[in-house]
PDB file of N, CA and C in Angstrom:
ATOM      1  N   UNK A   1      65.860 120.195  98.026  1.00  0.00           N
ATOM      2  CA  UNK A   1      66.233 119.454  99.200  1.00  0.00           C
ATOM      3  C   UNK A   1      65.039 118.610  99.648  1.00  0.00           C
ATOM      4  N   UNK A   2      65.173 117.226  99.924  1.00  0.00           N
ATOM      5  CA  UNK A   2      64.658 116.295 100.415  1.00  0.00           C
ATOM      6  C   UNK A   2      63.788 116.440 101.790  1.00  0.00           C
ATOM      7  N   UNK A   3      62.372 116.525 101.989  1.00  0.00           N
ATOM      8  CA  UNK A   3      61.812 116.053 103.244  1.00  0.00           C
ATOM      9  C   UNK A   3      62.721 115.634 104.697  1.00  0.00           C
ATOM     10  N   UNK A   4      62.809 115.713 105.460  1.00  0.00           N
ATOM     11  CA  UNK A   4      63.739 115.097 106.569  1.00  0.00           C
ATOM     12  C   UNK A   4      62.273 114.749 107.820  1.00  0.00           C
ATOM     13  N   UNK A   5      63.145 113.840 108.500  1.00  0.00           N
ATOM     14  CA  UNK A   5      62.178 113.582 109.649  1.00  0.00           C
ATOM     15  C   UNK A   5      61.333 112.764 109.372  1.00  0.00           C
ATOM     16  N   UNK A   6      60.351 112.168 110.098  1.00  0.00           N
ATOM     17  CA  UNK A   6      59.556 110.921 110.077  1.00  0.00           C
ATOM     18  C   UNK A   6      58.200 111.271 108.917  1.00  0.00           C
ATOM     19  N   UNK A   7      57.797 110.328 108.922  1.00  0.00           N
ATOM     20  CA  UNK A   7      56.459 110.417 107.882  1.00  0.00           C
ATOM     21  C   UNK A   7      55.503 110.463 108.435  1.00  0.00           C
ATOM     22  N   UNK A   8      54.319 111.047 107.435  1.00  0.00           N
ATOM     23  CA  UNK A   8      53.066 111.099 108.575  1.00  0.00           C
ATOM     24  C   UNK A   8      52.503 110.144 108.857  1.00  0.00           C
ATOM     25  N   UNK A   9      51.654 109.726 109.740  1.00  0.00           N
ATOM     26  CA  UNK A   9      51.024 108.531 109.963  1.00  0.00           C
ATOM     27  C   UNK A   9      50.183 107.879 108.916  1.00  0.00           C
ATOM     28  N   UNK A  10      49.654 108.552 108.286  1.00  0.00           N
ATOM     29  CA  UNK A  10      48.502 107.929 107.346  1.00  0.00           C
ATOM     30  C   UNK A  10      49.622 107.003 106.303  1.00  0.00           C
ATOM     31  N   UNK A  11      50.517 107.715 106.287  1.00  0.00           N
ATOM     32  CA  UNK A  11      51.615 106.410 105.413  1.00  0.00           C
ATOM     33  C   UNK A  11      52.064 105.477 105.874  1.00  0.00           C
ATOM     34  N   UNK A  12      52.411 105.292 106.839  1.00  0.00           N
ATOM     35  CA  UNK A  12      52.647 104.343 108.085  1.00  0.00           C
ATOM     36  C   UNK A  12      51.465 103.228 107.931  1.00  0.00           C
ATOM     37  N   UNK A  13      50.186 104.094 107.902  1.00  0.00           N
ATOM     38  CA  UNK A  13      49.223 102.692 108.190  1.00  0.00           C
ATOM     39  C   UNK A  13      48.920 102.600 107.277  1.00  0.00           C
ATOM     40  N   UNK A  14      48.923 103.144 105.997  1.00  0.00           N
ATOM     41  CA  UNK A  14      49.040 102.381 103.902  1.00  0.00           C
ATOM     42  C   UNK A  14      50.410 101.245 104.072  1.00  0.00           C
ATOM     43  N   UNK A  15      51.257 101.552 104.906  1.00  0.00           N
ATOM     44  CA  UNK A  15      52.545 100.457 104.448  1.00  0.00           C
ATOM     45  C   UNK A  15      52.147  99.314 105.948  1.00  0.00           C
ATOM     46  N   UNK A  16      51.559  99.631 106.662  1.00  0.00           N
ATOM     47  CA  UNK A  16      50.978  98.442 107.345  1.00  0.00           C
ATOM     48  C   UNK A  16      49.888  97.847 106.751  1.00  0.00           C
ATOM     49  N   UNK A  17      49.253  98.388 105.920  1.00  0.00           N
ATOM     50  CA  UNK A  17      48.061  97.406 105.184  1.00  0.00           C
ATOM     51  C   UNK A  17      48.793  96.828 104.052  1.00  0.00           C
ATOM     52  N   UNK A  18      49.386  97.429 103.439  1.00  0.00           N
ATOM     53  CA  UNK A  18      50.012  96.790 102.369  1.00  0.00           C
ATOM     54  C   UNK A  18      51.112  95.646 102.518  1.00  0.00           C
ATOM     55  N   UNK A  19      51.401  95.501 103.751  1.00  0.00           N
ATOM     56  CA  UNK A  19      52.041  94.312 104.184  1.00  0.00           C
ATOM     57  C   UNK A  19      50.789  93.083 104.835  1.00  0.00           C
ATOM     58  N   UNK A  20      50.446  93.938 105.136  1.00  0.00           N
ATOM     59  CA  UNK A  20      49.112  92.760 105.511  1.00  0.00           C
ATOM     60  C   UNK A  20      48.489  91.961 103.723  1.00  0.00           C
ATOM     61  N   UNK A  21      48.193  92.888 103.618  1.00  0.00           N
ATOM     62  CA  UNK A  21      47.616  92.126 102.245  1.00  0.00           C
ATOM     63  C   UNK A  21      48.756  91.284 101.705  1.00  0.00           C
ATOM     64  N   UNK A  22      49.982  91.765 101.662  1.00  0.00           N
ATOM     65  CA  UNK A  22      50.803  90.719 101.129  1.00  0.00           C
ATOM     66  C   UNK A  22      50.814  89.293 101.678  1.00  0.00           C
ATOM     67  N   UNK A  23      51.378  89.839 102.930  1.00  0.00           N
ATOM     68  CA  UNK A  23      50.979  88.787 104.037  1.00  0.00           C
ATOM     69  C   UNK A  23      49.799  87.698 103.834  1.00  0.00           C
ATOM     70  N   UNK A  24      48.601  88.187 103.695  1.00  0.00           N
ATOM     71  CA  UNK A  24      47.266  86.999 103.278  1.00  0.00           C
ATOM     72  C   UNK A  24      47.587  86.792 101.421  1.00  0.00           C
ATOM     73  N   UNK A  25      48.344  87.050 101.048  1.00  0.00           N
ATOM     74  CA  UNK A  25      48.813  86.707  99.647  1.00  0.00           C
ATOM     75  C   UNK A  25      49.373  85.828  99.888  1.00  0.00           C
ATOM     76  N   UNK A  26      50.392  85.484 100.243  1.00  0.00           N
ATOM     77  CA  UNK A  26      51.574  84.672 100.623  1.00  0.00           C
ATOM     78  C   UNK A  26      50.915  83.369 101.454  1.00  0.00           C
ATOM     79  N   UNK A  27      49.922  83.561 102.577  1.00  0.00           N
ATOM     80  CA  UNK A  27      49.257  82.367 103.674  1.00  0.00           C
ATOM     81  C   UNK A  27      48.157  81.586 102.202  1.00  0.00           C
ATOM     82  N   UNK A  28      47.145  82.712 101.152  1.00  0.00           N
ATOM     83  CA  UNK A  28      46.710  81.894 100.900  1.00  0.00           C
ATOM     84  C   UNK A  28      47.783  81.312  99.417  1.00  0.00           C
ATOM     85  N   UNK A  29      48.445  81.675  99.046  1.00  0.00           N
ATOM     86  CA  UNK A  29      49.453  80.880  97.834  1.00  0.00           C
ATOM     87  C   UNK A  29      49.669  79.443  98.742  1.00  0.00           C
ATOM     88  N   UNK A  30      50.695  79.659 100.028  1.00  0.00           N
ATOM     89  CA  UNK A  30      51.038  78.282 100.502  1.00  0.00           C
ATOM     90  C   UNK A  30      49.704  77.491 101.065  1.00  0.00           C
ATOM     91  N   UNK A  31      48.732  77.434 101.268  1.00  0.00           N
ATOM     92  CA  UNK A  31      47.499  77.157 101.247  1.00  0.00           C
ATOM     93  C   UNK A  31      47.365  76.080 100.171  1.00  0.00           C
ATOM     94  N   UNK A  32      47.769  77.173  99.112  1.00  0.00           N
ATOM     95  CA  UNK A  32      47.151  76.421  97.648  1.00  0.00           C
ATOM     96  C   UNK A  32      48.298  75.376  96.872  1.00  0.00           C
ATOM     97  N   UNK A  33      49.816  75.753  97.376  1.00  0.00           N
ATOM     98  CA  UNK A  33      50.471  74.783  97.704  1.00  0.00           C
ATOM     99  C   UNK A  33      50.065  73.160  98.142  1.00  0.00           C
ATOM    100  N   UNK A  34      50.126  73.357  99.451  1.00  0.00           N
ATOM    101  CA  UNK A  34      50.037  72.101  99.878  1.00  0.00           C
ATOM    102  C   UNK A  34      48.410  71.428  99.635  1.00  0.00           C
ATOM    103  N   UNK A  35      47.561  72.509  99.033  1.00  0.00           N
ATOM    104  CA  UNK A  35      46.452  71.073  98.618  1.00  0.00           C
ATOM    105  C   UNK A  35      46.877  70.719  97.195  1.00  0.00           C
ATOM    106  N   UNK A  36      48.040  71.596  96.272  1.00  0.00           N
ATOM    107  CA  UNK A  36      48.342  71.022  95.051  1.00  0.00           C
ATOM    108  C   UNK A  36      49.359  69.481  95.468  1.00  0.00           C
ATOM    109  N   UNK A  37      50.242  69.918  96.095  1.00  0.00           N
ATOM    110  CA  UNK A  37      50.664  68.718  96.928  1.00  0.00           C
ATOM    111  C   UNK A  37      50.021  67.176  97.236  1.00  0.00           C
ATOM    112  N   UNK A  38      49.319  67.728  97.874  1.00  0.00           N
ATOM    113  CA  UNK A  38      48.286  66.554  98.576  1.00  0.00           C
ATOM    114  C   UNK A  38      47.473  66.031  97.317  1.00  0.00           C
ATOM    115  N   UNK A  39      47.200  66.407  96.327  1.00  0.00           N
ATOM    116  CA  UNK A  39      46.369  65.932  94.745  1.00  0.00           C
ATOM    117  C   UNK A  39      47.607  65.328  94.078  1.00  0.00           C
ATOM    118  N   UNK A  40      48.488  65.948  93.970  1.00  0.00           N
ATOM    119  CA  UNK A  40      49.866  64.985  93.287  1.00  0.00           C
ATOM    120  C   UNK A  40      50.026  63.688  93.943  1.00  0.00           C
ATOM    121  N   UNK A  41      50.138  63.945  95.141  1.00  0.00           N
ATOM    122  CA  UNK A  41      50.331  62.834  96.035  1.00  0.00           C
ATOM    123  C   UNK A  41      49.553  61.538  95.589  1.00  0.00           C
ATOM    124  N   UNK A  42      48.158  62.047  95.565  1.00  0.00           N
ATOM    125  CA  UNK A  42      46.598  61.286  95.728  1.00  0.00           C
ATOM    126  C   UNK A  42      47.022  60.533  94.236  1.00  0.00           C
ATOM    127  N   UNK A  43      47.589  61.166  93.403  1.00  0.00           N
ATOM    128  CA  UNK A  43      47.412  60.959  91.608  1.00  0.00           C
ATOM    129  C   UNK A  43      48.829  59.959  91.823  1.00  0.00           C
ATOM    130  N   UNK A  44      49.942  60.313  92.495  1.00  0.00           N
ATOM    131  CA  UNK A  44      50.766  59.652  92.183  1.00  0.00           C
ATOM    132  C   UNK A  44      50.815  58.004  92.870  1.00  0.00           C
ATOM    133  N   UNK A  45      49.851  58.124  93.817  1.00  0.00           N
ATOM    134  CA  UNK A  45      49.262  56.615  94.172  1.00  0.00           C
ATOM    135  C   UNK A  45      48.672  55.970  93.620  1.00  0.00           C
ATOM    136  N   UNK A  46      47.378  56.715  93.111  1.00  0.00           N
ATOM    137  CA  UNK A  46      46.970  55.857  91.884  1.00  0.00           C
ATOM    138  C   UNK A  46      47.615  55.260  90.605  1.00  0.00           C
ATOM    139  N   UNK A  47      48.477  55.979  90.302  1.00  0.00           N
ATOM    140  CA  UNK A  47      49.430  55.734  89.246  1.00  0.00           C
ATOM    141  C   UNK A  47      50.172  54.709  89.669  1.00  0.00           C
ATOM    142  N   UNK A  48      50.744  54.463  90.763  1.00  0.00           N
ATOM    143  CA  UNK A  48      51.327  53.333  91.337  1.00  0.00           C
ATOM    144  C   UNK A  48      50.497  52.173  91.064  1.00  0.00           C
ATOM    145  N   UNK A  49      49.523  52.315  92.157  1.00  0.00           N
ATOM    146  CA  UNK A  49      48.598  51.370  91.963  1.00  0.00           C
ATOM    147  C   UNK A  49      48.101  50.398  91.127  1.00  0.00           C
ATOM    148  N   UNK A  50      47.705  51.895  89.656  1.00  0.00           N
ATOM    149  CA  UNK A  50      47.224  50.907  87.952  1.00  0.00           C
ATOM    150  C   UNK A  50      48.591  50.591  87.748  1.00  0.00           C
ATOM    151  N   UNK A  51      49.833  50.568  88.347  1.00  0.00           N
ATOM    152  CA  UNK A  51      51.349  49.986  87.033  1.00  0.00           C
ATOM    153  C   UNK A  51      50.931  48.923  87.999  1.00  0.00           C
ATOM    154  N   UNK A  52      50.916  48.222  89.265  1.00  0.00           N
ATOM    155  CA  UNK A  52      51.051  47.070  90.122  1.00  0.00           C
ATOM    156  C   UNK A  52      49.544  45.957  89.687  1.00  0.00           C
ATOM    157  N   UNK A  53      48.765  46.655  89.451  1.00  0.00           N
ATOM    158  CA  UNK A  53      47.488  45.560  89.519  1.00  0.00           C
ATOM    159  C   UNK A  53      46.186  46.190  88.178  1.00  0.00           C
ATOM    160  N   UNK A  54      46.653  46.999  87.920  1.00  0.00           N
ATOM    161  CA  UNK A  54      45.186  47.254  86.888  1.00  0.00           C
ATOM    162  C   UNK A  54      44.518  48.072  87.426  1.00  0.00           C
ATOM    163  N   UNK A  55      43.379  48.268  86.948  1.00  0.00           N
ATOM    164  CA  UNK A  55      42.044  48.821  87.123  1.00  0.00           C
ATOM    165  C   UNK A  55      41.401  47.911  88.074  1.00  0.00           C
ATOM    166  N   UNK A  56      41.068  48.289  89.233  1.00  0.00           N
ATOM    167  CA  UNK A  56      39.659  47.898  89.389  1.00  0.00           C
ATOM    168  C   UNK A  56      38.874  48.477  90.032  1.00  0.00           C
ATOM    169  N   UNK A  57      37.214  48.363  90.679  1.00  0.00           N
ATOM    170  CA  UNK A  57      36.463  49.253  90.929  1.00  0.00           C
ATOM    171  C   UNK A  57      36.898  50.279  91.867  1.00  0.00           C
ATOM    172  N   UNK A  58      37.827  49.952  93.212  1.00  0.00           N
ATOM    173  CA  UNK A  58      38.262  51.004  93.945  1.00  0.00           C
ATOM    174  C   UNK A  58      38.904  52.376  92.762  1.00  0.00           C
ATOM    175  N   UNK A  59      39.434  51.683  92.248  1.00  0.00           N
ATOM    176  CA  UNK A  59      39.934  53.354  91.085  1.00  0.00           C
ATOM    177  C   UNK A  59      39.588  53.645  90.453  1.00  0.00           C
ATOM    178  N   UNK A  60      38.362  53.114  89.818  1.00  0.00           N
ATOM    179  CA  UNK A  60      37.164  53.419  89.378  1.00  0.00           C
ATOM    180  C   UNK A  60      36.604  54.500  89.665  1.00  0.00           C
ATOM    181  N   UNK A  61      36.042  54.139  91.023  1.00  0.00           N
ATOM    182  CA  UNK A  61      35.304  55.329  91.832  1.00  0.00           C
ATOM    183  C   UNK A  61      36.450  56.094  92.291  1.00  0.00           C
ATOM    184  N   UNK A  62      37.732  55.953  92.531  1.00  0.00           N
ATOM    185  CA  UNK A  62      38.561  57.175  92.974  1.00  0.00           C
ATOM    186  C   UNK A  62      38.247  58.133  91.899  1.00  0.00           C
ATOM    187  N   UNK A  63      38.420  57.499  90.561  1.00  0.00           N
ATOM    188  CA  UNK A  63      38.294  58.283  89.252  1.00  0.00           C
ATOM    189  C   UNK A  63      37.391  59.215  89.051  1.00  0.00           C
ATOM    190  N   UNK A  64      36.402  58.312  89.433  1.00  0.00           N
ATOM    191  CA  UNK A  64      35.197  59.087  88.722  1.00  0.00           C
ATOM    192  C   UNK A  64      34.511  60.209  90.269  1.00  0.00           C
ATOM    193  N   UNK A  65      35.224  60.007  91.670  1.00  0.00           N
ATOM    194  CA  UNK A  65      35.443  61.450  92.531  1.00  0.00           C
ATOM    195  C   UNK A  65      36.152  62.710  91.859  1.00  0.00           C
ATOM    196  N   UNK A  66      37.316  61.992  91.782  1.00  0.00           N
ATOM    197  CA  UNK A  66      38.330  63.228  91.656  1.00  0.00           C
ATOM    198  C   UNK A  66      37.461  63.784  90.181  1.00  0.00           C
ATOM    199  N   UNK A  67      36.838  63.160  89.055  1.00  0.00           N
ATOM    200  CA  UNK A  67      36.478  63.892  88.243  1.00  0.00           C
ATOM    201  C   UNK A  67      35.260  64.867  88.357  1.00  0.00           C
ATOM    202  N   UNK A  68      34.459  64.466  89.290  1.00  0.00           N
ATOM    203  CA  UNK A  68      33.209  65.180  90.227  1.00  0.00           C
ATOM    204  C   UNK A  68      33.611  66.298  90.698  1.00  0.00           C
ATOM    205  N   UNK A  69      35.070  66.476  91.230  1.00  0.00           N
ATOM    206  CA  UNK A  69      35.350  67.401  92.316  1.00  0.00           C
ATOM    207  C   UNK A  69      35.156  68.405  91.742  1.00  0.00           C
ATOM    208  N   UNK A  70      34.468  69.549  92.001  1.00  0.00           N
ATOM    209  CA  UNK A  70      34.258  71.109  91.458  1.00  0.00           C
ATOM    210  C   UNK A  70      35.413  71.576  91.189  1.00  0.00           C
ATOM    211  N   UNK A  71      36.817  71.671  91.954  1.00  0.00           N
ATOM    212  CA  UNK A  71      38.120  71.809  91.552  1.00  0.00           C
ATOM    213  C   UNK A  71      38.394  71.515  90.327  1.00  0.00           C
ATOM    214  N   UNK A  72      38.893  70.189  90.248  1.00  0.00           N
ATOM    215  CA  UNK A  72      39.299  69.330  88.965  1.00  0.00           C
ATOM    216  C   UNK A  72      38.094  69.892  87.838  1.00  0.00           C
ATOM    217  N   UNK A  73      37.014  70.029  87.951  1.00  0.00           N
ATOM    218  CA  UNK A  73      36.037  70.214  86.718  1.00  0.00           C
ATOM    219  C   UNK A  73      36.485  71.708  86.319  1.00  0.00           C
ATOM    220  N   UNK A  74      36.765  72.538  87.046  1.00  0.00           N
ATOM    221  CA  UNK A  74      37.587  74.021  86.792  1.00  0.00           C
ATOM    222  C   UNK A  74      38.528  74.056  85.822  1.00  0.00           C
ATOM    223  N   UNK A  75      39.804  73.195  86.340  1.00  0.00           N
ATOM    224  CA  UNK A  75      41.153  72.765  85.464  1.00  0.00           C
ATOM    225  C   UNK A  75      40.484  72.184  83.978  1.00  0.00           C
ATOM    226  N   UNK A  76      39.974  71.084  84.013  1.00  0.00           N
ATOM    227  CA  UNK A  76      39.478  70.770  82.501  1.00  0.00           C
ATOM    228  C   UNK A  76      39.175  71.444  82.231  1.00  0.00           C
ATOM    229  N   UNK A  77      37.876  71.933  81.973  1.00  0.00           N
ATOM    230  CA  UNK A  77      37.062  73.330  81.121  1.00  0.00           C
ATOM    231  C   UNK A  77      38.194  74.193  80.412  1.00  0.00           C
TER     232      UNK A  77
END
């Protein structure tokens, strides 16, 4: 026969931490969302940009930022 009645506390506050941690799982994923977002965005302007007029130095140096960025140098490697 099965336990009856409430649980002890110390389990109570393992299933309140363990929602917490999920919880900062979940804030930093959508976090990492919307700066993947905001880089698509950034890329899909430029892409606009070189089909309308070419290359020139402004996307140049956009280029050669975004390739600087410690981020982006992560992804290549």
């Amino acid at each position: 026969m099965g336990k009856r009645g409430r649980k002890p506390i110390k389990s109570d506050s393992n299933t309140r931490l363990e929602k917490s941690r999920e919880k900062e799982l979940v804030t930093d994923r959508e976090k990492a969302i919307v700066q993947l977002q905001q880089e698509l965005e950034r890329l899909r302007t430029i892409c606009q940009y070189l089909d309308q007029n070419g290359i020139n130095n402004e996307i140049r140096q956009e280029l050669i930022q975004w390739k600087d960025d410690p981020d982006v140098a992560n992804l290549i490697k």
